[in-house]
C-alpha atoms as a PDB file:
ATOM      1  CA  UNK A   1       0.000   0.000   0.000  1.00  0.00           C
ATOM      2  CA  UNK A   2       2.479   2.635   0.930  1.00  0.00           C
ATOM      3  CA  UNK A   3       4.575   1.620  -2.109  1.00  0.00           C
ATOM      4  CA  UNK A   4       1.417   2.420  -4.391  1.00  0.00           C
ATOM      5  CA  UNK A   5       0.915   5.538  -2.498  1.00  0.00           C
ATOM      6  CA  UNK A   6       4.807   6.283  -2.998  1.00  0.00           C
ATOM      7  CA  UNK A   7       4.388   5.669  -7.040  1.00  0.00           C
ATOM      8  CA  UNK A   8       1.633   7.714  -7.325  1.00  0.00           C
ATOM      9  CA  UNK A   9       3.242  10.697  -5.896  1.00  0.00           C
ATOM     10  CA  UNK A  10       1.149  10.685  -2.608  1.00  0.00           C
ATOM     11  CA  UNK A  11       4.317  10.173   0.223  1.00  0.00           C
ATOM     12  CA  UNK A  12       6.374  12.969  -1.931  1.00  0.00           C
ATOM     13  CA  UNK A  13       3.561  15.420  -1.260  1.00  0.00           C
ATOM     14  CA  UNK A  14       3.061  14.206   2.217  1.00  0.00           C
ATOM     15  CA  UNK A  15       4.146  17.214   4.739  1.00  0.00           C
ATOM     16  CA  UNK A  16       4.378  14.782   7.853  1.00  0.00           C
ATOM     17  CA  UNK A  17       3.328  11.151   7.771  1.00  0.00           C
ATOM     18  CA  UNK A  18       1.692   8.719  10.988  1.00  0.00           C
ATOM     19  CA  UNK A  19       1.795   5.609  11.246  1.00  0.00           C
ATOM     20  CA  UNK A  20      -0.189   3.474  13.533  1.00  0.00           C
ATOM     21  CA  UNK A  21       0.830   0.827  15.672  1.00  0.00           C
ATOM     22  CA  UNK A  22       0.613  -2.477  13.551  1.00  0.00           C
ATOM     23  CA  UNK A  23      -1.860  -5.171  15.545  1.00  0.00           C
ATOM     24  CA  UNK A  24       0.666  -7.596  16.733  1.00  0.00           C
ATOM     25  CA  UNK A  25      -1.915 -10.343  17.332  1.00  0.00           C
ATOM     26  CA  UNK A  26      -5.341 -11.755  16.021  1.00  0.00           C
ATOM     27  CA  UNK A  27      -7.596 -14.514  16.859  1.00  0.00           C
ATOM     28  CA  UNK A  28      -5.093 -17.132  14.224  1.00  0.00           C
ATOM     29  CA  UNK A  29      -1.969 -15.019  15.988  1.00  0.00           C
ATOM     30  CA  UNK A  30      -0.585 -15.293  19.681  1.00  0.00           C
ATOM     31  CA  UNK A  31       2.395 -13.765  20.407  1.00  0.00           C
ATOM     32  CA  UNK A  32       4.072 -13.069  24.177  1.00  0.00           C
ATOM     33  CA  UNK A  33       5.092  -9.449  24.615  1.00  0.00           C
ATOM     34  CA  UNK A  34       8.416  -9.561  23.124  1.00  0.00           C
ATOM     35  CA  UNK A  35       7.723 -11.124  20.023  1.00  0.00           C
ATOM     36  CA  UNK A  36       5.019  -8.143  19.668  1.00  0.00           C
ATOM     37  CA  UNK A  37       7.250  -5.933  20.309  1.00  0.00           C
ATOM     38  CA  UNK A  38       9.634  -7.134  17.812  1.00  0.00           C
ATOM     39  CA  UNK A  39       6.368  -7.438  14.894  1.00  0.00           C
ATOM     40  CA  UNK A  40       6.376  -4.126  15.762  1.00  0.00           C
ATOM     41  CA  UNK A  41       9.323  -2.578  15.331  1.00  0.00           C
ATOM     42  CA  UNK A  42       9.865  -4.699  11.950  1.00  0.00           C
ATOM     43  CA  UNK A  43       6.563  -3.910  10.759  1.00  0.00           C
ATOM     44  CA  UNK A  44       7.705  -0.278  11.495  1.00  0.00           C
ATOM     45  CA  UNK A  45      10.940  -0.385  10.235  1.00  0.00           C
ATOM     46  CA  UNK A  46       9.814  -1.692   6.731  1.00  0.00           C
ATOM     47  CA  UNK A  47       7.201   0.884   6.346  1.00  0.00           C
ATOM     48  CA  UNK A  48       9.734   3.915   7.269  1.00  0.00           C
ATOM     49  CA  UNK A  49      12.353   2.441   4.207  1.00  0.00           C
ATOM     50  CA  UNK A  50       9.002   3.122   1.776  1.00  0.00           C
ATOM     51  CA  UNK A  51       8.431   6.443   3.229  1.00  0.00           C
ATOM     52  CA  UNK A  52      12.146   7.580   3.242  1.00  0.00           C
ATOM     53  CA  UNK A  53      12.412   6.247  -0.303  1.00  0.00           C
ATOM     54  CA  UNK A  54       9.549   8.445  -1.720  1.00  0.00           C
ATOM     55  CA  UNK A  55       9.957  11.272   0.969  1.00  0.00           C
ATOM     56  CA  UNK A  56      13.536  12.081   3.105  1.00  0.00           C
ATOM     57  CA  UNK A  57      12.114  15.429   4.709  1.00  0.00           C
ATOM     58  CA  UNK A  58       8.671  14.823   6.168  1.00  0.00           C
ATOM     59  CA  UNK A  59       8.580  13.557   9.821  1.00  0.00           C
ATOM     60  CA  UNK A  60       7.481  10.382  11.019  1.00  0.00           C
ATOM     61  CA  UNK A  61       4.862   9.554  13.859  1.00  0.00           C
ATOM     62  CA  UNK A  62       4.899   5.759  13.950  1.00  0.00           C
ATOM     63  CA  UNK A  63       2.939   3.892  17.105  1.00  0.00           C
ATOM     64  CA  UNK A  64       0.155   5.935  17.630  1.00  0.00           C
ATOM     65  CA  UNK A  65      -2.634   3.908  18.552  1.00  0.00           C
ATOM     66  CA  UNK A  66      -5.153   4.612  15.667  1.00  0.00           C
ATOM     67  CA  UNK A  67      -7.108   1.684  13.334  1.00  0.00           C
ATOM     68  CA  UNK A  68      -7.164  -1.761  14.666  1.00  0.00           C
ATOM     69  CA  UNK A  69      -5.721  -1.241  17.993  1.00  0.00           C
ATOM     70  CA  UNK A  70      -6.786  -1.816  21.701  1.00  0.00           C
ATOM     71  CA  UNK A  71      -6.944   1.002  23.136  1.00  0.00           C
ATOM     72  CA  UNK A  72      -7.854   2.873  20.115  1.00  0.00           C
ATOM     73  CA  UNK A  73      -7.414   6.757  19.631  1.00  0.00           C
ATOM     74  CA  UNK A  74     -10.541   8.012  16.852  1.00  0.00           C
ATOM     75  CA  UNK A  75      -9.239  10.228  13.709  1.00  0.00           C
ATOM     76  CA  UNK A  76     -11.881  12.251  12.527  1.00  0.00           C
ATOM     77  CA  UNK A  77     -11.477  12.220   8.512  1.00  0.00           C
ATOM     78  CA  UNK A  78     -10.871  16.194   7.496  1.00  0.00           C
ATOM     79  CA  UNK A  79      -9.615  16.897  11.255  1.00  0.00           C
ATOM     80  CA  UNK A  80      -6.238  18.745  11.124  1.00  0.00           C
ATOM     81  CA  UNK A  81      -3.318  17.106  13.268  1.00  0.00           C
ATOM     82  CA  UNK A  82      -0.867  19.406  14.578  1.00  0.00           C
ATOM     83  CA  UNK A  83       2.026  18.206  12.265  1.00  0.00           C
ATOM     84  CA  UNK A  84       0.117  19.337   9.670  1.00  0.00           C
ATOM     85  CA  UNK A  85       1.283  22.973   8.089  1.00  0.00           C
ATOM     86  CA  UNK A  86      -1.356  26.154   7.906  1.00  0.00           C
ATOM     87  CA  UNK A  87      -3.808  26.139   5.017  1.00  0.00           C
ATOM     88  CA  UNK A  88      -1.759  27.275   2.257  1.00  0.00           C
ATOM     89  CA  UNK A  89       1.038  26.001   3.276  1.00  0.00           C
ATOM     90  CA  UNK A  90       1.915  22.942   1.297  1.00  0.00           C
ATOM     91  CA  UNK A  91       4.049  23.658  -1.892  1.00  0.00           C
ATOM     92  CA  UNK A  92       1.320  23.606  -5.012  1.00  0.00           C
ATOM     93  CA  UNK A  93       0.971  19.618  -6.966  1.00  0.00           C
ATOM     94  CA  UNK A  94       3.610  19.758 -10.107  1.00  0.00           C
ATOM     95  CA  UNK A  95       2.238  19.807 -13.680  1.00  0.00           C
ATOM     96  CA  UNK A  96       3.124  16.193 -13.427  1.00  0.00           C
ATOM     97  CA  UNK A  97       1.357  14.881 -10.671  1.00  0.00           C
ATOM     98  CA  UNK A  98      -1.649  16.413 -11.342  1.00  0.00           C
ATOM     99  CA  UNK A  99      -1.921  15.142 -14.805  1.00  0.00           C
ATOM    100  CA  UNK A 100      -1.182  11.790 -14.002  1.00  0.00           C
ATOM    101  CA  UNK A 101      -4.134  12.100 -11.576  1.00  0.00           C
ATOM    102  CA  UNK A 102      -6.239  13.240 -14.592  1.00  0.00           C
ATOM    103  CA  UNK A 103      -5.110  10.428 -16.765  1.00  0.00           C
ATOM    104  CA  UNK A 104      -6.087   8.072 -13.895  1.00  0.00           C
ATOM    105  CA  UNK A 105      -9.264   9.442 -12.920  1.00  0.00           C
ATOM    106  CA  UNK A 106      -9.779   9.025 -17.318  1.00  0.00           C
ATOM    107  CA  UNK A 107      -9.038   5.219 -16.893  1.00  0.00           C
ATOM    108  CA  UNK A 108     -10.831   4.716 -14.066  1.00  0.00           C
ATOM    109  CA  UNK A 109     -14.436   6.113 -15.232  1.00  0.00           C
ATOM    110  CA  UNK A 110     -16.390   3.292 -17.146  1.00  0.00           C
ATOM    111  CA  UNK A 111     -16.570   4.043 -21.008  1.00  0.00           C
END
């Protein structure tokens, strides 16, 4: 996912990036506390190499407790985090990125 998001030209425009904290077990999945914590910090660990390939400048929150978590923090979709920059603020899309989000939103439309 973050690879597609990286190709696309999503994680270069990203001013700050979160991550949350991967679930380390399920109902298939046990794992004692150490071997969570190590899921973790691999899980992590792979996802910041995609970021920092795409992106070198924009910070990283990774482990907040967000998505399928226990305890689990709500994001309101269209809230503002404070890592995010003032309206405005964000350098405008390149000529390039925004056409290649025309000539995907083209493909993607039934004919």
């Amino acid at each position: 996912m973050l690879r597609s998001l990286g190709e696309r030209g999503v994680l270069a425009a990203a001013a700050a990036v979160m991550l949350a904290r991967p679930p380390a077990t399920s109902f298939q999945v046990s794992r004692d506390a150490q071997a969570r914590a190590q899921y973790r910090q691999e899980q992590t660990q792979s996802a910041l190499e995609v970021i920092r390939h795409y992106n070198t400048a924009a910070p990283v929150c990774a482990g907040v407790p967000f998505g399928h978590t226990r305890p689990q923090w709500i994001l309101p979709h269209g809230a503002r985090s404070p890592s995010m920059p003032p309206p405005g603020g964000l350098p405008p899309h390149t000529p390039e990125l925004l056409s290649h989000r025309a000539e995907v939103g083209r493909r993607g439309q039934p004919s």
